[in-house]
C-alpha atoms as a PDB file:
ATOM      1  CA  UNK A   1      19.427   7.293  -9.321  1.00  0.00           C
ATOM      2  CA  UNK A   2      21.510   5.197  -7.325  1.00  0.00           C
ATOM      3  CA  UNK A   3      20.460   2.209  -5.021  1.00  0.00           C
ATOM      4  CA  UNK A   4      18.210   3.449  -2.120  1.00  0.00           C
ATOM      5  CA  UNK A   5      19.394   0.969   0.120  1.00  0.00           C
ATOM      6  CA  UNK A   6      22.624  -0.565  -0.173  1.00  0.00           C
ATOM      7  CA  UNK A   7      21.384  -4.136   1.690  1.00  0.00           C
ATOM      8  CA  UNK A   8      21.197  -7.859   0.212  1.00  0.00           C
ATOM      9  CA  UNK A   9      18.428 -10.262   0.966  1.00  0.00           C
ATOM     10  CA  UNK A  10      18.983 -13.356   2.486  1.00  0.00           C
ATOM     11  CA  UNK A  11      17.655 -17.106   2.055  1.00  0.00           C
ATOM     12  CA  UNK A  12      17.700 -19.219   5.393  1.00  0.00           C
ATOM     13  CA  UNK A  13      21.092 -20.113   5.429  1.00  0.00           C
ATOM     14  CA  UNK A  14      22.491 -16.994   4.010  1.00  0.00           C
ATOM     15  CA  UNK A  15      22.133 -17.810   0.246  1.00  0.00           C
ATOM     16  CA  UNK A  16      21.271 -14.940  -1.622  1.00  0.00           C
ATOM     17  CA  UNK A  17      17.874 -14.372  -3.006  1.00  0.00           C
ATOM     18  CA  UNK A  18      17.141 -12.868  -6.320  1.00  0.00           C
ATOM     19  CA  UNK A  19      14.498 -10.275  -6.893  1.00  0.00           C
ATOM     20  CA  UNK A  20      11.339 -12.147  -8.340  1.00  0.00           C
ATOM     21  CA  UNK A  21       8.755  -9.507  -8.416  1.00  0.00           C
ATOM     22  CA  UNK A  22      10.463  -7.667 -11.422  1.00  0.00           C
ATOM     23  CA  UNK A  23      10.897  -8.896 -15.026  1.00  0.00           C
ATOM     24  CA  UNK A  24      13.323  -6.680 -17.297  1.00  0.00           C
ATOM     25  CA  UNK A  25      12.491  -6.198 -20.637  1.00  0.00           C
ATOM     26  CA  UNK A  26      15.089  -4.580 -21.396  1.00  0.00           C
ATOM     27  CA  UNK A  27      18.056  -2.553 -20.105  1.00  0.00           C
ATOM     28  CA  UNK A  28      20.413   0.278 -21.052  1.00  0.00           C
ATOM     29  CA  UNK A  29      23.096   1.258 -19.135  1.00  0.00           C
ATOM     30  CA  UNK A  30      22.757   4.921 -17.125  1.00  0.00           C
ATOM     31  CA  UNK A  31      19.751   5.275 -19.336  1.00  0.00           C
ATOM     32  CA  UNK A  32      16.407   5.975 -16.991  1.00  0.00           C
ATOM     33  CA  UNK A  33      14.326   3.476 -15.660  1.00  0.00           C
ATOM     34  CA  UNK A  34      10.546   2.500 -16.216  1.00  0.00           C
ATOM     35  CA  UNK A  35       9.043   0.153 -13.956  1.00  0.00           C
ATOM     36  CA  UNK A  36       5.277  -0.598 -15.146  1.00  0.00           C
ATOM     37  CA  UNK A  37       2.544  -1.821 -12.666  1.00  0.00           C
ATOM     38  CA  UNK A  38      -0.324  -3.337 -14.763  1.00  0.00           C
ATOM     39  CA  UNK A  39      -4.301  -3.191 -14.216  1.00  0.00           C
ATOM     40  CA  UNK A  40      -5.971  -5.932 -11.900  1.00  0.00           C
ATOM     41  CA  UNK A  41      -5.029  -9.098 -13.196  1.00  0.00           C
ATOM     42  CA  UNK A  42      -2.593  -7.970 -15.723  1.00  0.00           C
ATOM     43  CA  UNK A  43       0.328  -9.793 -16.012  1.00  0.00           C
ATOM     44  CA  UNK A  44       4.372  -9.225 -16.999  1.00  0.00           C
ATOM     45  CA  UNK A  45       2.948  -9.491 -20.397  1.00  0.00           C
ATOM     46  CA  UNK A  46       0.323  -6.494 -20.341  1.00  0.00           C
ATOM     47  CA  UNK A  47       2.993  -3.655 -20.678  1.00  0.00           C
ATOM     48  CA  UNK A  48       4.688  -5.447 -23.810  1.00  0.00           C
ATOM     49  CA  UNK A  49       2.604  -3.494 -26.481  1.00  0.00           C
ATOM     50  CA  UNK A  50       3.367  -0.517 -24.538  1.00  0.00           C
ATOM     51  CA  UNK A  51       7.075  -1.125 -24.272  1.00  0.00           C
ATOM     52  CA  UNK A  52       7.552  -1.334 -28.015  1.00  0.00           C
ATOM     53  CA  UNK A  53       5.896   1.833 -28.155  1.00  0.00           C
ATOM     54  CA  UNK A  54       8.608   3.364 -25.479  1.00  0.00           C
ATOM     55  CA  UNK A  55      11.967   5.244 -26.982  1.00  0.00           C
ATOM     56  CA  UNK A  56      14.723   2.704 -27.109  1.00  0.00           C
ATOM     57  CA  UNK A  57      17.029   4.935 -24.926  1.00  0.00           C
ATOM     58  CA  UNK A  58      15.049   3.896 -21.665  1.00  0.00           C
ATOM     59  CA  UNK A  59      15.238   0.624 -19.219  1.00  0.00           C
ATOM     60  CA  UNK A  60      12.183  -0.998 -19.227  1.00  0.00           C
ATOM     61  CA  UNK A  61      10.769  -3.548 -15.982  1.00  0.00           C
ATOM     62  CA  UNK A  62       7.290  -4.816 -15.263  1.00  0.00           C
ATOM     63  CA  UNK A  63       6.288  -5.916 -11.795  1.00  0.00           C
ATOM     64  CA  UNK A  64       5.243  -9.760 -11.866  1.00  0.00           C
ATOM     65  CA  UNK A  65       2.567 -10.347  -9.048  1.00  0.00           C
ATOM     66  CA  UNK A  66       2.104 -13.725  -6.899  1.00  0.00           C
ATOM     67  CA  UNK A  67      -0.288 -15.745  -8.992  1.00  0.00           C
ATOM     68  CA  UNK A  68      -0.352 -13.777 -12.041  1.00  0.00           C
ATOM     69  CA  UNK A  69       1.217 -16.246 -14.799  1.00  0.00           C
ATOM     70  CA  UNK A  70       2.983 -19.757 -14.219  1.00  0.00           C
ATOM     71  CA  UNK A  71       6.293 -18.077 -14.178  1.00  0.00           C
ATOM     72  CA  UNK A  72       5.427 -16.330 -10.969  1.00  0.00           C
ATOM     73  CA  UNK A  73       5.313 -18.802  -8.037  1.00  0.00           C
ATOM     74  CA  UNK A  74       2.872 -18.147  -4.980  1.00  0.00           C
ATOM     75  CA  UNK A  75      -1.041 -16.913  -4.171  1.00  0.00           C
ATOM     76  CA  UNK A  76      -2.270 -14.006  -5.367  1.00  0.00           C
ATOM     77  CA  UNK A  77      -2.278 -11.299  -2.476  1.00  0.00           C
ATOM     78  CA  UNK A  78      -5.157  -8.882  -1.362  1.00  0.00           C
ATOM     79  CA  UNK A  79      -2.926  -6.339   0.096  1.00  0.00           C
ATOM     80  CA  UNK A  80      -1.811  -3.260  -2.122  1.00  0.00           C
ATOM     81  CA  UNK A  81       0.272  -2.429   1.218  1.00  0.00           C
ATOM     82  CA  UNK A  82       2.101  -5.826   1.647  1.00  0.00           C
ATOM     83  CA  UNK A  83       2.779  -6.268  -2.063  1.00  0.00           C
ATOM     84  CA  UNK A  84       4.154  -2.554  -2.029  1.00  0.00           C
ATOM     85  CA  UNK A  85       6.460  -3.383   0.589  1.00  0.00           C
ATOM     86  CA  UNK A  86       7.994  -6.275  -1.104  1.00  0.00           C
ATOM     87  CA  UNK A  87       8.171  -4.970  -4.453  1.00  0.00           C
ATOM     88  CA  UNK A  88      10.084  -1.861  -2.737  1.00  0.00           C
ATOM     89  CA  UNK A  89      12.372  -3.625  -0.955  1.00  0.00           C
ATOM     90  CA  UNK A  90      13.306  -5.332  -4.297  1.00  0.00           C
ATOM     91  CA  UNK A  91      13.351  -1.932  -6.796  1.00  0.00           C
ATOM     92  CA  UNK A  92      16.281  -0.968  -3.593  1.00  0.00           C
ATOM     93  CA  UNK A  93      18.330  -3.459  -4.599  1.00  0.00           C
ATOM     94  CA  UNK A  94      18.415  -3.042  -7.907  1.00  0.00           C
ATOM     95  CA  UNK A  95      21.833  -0.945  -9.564  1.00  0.00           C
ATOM     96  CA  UNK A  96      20.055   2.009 -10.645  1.00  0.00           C
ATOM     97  CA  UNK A  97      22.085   5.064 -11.705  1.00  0.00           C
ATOM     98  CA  UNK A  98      19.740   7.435 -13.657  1.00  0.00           C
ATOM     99  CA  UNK A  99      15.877   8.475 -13.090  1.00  0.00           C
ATOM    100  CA  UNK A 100      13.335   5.743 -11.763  1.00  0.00           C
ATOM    101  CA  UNK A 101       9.718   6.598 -12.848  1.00  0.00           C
ATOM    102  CA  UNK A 102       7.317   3.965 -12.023  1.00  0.00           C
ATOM    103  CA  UNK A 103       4.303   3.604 -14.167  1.00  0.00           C
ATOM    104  CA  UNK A 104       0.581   2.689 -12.786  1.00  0.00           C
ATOM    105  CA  UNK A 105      -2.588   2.340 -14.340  1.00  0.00           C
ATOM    106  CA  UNK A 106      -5.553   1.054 -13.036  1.00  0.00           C
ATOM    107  CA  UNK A 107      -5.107  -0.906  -9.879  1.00  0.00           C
ATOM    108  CA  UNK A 108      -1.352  -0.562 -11.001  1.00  0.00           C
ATOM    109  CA  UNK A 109      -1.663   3.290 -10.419  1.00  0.00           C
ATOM    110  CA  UNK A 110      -2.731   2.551  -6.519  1.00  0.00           C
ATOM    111  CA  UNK A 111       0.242  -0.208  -6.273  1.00  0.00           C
ATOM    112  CA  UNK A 112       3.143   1.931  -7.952  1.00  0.00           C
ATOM    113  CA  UNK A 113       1.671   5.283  -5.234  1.00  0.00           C
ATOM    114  CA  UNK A 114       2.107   2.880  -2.557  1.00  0.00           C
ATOM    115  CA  UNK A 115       5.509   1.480  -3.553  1.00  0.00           C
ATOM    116  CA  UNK A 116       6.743   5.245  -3.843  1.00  0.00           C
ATOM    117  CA  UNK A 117       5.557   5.815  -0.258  1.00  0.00           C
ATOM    118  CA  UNK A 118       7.352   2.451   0.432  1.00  0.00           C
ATOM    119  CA  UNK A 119      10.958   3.428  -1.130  1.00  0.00           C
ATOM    120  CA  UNK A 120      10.276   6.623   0.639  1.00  0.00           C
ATOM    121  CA  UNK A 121      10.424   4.833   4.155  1.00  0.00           C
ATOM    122  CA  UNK A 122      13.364   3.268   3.124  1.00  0.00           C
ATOM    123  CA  UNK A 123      15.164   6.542   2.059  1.00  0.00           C
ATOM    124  CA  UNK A 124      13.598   9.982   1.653  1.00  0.00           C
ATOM    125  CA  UNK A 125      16.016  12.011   0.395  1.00  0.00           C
ATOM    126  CA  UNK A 126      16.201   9.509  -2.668  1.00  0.00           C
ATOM    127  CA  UNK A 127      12.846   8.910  -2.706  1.00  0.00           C
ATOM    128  CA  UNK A 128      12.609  12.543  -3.592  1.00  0.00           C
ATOM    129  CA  UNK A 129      13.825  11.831  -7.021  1.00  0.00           C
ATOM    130  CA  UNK A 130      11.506   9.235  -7.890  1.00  0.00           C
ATOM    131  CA  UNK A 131       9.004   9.899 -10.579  1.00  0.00           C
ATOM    132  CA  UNK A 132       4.825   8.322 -10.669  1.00  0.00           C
ATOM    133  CA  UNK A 133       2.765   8.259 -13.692  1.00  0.00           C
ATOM    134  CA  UNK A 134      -0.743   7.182 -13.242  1.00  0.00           C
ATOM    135  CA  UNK A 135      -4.134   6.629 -15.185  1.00  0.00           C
ATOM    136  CA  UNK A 136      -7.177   5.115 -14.439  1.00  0.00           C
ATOM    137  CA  UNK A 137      -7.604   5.452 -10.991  1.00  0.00           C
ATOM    138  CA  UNK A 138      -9.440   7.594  -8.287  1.00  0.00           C
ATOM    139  CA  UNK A 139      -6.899   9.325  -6.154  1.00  0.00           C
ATOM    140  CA  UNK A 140      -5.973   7.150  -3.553  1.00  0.00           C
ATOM    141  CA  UNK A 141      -7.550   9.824  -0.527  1.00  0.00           C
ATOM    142  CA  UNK A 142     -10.944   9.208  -2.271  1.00  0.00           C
ATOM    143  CA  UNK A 143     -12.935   5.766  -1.271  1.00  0.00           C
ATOM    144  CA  UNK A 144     -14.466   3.683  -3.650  1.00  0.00           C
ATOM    145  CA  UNK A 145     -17.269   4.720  -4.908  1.00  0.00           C
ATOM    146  CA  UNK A 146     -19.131   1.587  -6.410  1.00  0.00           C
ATOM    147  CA  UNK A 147     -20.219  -1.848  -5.077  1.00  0.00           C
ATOM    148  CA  UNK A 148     -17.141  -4.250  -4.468  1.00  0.00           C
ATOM    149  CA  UNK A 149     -17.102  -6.357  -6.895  1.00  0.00           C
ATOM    150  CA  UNK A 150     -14.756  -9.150  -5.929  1.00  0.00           C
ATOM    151  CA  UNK A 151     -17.186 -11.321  -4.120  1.00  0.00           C
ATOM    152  CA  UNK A 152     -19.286 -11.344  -7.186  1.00  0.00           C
ATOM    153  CA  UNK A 153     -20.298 -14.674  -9.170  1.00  0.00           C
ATOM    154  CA  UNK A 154     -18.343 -14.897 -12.061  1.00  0.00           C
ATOM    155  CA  UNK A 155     -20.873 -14.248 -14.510  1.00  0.00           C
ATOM    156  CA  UNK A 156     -22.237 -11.060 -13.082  1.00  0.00           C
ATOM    157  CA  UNK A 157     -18.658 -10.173 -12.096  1.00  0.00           C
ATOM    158  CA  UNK A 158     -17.449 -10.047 -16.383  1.00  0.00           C
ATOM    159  CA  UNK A 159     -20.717  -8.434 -16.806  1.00  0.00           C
ATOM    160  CA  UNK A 160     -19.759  -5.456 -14.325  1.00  0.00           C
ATOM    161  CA  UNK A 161     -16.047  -5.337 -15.636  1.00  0.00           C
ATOM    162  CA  UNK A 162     -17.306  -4.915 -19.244  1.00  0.00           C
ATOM    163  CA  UNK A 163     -19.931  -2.521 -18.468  1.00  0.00           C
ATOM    164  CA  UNK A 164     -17.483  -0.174 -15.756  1.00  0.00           C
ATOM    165  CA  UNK A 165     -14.526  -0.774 -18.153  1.00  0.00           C
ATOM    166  CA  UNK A 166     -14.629  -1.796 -21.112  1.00  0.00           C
ATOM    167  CA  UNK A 167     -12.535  -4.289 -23.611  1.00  0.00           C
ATOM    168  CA  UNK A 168      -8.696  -5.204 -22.757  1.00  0.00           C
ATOM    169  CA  UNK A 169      -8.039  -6.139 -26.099  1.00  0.00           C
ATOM    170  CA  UNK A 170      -8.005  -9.157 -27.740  1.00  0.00           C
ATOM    171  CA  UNK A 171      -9.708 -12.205 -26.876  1.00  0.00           C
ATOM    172  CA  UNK A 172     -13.267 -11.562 -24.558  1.00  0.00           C
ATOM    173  CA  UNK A 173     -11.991 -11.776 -20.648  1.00  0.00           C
ATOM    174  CA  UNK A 174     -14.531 -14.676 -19.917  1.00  0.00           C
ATOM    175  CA  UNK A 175     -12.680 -16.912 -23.020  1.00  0.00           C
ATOM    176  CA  UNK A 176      -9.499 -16.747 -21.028  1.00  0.00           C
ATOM    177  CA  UNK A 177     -10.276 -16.381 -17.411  1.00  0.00           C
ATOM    178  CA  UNK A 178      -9.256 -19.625 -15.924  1.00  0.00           C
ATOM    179  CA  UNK A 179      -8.861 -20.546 -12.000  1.00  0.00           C
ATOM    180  CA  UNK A 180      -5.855 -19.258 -11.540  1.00  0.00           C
ATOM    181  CA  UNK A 181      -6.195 -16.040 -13.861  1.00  0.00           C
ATOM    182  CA  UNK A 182      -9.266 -15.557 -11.683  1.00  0.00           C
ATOM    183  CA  UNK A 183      -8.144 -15.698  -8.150  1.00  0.00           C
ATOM    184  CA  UNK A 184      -5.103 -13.492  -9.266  1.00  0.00           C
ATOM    185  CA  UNK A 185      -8.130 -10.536 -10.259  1.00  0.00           C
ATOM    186  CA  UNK A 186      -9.988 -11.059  -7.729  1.00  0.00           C
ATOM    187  CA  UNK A 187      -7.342 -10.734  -5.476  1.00  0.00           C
ATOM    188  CA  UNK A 188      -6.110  -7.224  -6.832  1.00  0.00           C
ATOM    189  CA  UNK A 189      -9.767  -6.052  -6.733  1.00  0.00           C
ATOM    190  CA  UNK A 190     -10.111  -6.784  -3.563  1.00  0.00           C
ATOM    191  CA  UNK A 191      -6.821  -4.924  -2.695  1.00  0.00           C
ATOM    192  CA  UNK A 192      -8.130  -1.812  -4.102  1.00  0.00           C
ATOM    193  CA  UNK A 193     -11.741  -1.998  -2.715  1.00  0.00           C
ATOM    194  CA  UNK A 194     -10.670  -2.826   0.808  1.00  0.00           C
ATOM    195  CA  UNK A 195      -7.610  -0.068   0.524  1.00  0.00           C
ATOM    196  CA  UNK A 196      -7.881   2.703   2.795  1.00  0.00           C
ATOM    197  CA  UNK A 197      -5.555   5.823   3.033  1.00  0.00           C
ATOM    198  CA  UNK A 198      -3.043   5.290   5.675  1.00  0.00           C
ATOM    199  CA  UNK A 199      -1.736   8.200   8.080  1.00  0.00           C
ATOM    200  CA  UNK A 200       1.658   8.599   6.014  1.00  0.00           C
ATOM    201  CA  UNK A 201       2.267  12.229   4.800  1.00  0.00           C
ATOM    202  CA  UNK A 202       1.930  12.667   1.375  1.00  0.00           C
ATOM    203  CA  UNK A 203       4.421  11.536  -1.412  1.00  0.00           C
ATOM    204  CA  UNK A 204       7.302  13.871  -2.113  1.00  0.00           C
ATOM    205  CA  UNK A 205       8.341  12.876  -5.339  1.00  0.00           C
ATOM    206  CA  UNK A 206       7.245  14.351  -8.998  1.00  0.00           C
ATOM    207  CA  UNK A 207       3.729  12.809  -9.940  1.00  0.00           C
ATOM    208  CA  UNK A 208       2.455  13.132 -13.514  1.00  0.00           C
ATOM    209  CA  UNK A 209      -1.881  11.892 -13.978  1.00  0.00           C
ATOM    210  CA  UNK A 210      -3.106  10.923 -16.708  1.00  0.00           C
ATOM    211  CA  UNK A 211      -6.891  11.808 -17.698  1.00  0.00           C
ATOM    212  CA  UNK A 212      -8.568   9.041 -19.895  1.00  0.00           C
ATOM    213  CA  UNK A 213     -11.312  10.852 -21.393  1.00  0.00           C
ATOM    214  CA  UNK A 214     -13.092   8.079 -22.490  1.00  0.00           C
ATOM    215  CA  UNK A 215     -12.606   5.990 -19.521  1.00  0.00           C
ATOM    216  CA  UNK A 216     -15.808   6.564 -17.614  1.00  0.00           C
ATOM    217  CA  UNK A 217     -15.027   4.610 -14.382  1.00  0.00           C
ATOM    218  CA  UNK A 218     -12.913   7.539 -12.993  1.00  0.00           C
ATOM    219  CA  UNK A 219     -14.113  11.015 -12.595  1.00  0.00           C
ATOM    220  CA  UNK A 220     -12.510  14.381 -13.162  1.00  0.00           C
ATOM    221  CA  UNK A 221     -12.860  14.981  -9.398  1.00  0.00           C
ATOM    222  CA  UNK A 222     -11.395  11.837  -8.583  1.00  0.00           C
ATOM    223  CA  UNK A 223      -8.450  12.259 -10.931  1.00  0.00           C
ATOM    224  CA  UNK A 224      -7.665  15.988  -9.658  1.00  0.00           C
ATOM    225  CA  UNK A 225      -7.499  14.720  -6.323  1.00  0.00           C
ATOM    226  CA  UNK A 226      -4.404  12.956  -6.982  1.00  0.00           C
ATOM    227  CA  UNK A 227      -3.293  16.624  -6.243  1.00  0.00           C
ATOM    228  CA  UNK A 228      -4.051  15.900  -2.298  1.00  0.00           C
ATOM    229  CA  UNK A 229      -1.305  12.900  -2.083  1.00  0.00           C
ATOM    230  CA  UNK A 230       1.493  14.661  -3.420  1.00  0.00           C
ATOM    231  CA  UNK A 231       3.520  17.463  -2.082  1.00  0.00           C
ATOM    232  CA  UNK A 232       6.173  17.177  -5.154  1.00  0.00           C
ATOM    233  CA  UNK A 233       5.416  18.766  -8.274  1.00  0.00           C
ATOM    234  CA  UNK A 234       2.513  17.594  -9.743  1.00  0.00           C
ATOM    235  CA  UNK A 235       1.210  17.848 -13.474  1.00  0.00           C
ATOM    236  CA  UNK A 236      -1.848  16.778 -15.180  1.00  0.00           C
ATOM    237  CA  UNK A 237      -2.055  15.590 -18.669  1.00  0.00           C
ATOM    238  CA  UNK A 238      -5.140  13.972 -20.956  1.00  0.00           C
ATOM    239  CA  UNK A 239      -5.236  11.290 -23.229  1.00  0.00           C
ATOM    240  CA  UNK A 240      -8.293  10.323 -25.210  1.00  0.00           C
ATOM    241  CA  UNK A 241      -8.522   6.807 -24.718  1.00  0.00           C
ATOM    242  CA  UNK A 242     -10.580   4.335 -22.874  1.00  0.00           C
ATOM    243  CA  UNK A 243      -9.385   2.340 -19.585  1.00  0.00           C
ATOM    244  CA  UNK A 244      -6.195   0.265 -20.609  1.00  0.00           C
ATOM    245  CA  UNK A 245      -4.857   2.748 -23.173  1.00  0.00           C
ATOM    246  CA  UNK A 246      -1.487   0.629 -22.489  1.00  0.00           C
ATOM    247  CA  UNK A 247      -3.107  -1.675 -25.727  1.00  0.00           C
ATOM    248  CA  UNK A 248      -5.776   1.130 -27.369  1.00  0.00           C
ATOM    249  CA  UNK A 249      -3.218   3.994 -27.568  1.00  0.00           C
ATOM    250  CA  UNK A 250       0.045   2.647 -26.935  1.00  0.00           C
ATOM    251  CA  UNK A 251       2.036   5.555 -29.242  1.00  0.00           C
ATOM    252  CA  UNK A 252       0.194   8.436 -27.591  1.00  0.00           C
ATOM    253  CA  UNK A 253       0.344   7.067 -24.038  1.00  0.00           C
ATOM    254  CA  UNK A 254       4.282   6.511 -25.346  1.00  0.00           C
ATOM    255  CA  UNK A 255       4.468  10.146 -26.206  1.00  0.00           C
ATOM    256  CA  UNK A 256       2.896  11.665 -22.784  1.00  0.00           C
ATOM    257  CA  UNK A 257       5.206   9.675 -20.987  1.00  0.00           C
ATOM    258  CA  UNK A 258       8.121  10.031 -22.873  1.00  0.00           C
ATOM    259  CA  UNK A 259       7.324  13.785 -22.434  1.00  0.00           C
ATOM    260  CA  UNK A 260       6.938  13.614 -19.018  1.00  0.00           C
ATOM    261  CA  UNK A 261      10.570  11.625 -18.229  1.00  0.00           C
ATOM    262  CA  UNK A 262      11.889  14.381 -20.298  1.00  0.00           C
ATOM    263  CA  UNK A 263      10.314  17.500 -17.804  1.00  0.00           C
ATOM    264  CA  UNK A 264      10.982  15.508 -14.403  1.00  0.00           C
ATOM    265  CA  UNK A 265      14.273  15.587 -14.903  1.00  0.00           C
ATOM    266  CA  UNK A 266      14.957  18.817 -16.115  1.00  0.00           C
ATOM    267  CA  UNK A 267      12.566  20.017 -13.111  1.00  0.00           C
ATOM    268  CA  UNK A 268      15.010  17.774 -10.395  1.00  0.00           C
ATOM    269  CA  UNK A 269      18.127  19.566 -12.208  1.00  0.00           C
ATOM    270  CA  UNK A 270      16.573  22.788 -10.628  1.00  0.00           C
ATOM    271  CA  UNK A 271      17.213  24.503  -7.248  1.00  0.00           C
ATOM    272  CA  UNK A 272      14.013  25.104  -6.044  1.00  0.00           C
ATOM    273  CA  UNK A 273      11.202  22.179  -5.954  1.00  0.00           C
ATOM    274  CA  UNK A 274       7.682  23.241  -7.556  1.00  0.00           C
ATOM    275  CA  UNK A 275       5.289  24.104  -4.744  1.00  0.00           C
ATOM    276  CA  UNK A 276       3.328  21.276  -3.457  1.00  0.00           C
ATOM    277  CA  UNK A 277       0.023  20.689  -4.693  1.00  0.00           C
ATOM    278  CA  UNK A 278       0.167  23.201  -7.637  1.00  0.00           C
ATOM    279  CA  UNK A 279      -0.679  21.719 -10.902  1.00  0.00           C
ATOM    280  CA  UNK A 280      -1.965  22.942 -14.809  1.00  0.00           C
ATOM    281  CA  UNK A 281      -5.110  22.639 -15.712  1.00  0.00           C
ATOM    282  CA  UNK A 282      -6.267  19.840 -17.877  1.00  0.00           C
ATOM    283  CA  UNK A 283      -4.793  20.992 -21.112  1.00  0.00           C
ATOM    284  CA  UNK A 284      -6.504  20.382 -24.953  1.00  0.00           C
ATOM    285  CA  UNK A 285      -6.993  16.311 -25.171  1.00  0.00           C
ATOM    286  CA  UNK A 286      -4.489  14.477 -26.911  1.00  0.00           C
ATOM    287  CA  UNK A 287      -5.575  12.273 -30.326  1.00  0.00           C
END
C-alpha cells in the first residue's frame, strides 16, 4: 500500500517533524504492515508478547499514546476522535508499499475504527485497501452500556476493572498503577464512554471481529453489530479467550490474524468487492 498522502509535517520554522505516535518493532521491506492499538492504558509494550507470536514475514508498529510511558511526551487525551486524527495523519506519512491492517482490541478496537475512518478522509480510494481487526469491544454504533467508570475512586475503580474484565497478566493492576499510569487509563476510558457515533458513512475497508468467548464485558449482539459500521467485506471469527487475549492466547490470536492478512488480500486481488454488511456466522470456537 503506498503512502496515502504524499505531504511532510512541519515544525515552526520548517524543520521537519518525526512521527512520535508510532514505535516499530520491527520492519521488512514490501512485507505487510501491522499497526497494533492496545487496551485502555496499554502501552508500546502491551503488543510485545503478541508480536513474538506474529510470522516473521510481517512489519510490526504499535501506537504510543500521550502519557502512556516516559518515552512518550505529553497528557493523556480523552478524545478517541482527536487522537485518531493525529495518529492518521502520521500512518500517511509513513513509506508503506504492501497491505496495512491495523489491529484494535479493547479501547484499541474503537481507536484503530476511528483512525480507518480518519485515513479514509485523507484518501478513499486507498483507504479502501486498508484492513481492521478488532476484539473486545461493542460496535462502535452501540452506546455504552454500563456506568462510566472513569470518575470512579481508585479503589472502587480496580474493583470494577477486575470484576468487568478480568486479569492483564502479570503483576495485580493496583501494584503498578502509579499517577501517571493512572491519568493515562482514565483518560482512554473516558474516551470510549463519552464516544458517540459521528455522522460519517460507514468504513469501506475489509473488517475482520474477533469474538472472545470468555470475555464477558462484550455481548454477541454488540460484537455482530460491528456489521452496521462497515460496508467492506466483513468476517467474523471466535477465539476462546478472556479480554486481553494479546497476553492469554497470544499463538491463537497469532493464528486468526495471520489467517485473516492472508484472506484480505487475496479478497482485494479480486474484481468485485464482497457485498457490504454480509458476514459468516460465528464459526466452531477456536482452542
Amino acid at each position: 500500500m503506498t503512502a496515502m498522502v504524499s505531504r511532510t509535517c512541519l515544525e515552526p520554522g520548517g524543520a521537519p517533524r518525526a512521527p512520535t505516535l508510532l514505535r516499530w518493532i520491527r520492519q521488512r521491506p514490501g512485507a505487510p504492515v501491522l499497526i497494533c492499538f492496545p487496551h485502555a492504558g496499554g502501552t508500546a509494550l502491551s503488543c510485545m508478547t503478541l508480536a513474538g507470536a506474529l510470522p516473521d514475514d510481517l512489519s510490526i508498529a504499535t501506537v504510543a499514546l500521550p502519557g502512556h510511558g516516559p518515552d512518550v511526551p505529553g497528557e493523556p487525551v480523552a478524545d478517541a476522535r482527536a487522537l485518531a486524527e493525529a495518529i492518521a495523519a502520521e500512518i500517511a506519512l509513513q513509506p508503506l508499499s504492501a497491505q496495512l491492517t491495523l489491529l484494535g482490541n479493547s479501547f484499541g478496537a474503537l481507536l484503530a475504527f476511528e483512525t480507518c475512518l480518519a485515513l479514509e478522509r485523507l484518501d478513499a480510494e486507498g483507504a479502501r485497501r486498508l484492513h481492521l481487526v478488532v476484539s473486545g469491544f461493542r460496535a462502535p454504533s452501540r452506546p455504552p452500556a454500563d456506568a462510566p467508570l472513569h470518575r470512579l475512586p481508585r479503589a472502587r475503580l480496580l474493583s470494577e476493572l477486575r470484576d468487568c474484565f478480568g486479569a492483564v497478566g502479570g503483576p495485580d493492576l493496583g501494584d503498578v498503577l502509579g499517577p501517571e499510569q493512572e491519568a493515562a487509563l482514565r483518560a482512554d476510558l473516558a474516551a470510549c464512554e463519552t464516544y458517540r457515533p459521528g455522522s460519517a458513512r460507514p468504513f469501506h475497508g475489509a473488517l475482520t471481529v474477533i469474538r472472545l468467548l470468555a470475555d464477558a464485558s462484550v455481548s454477541q449482539p454488540e460484537c455482530a453489530a460491528w456489521g452496521e459500521v462497515c460496508a467492506g467485506a466483513t468476517r467474523f471469527r471466535t477465539l476462546a479467550t478472556g479480554h486481553f487475549p494479546w497476553t492469554s492466547a497470544p499463538a491463537a490470536l497469532a493464528e486468526l490474524i495471520r489467517e485473516a492478512i492472508r484472506v484480505t488480500s487475496a479478497v482485494s486481488a479480486a474484481p468485485k468487492p464482497a457485498p457490504a454488511g454480509r458476514s459468516t456466522r460465528f464459526p466452531p470456537a477456536r482452542e
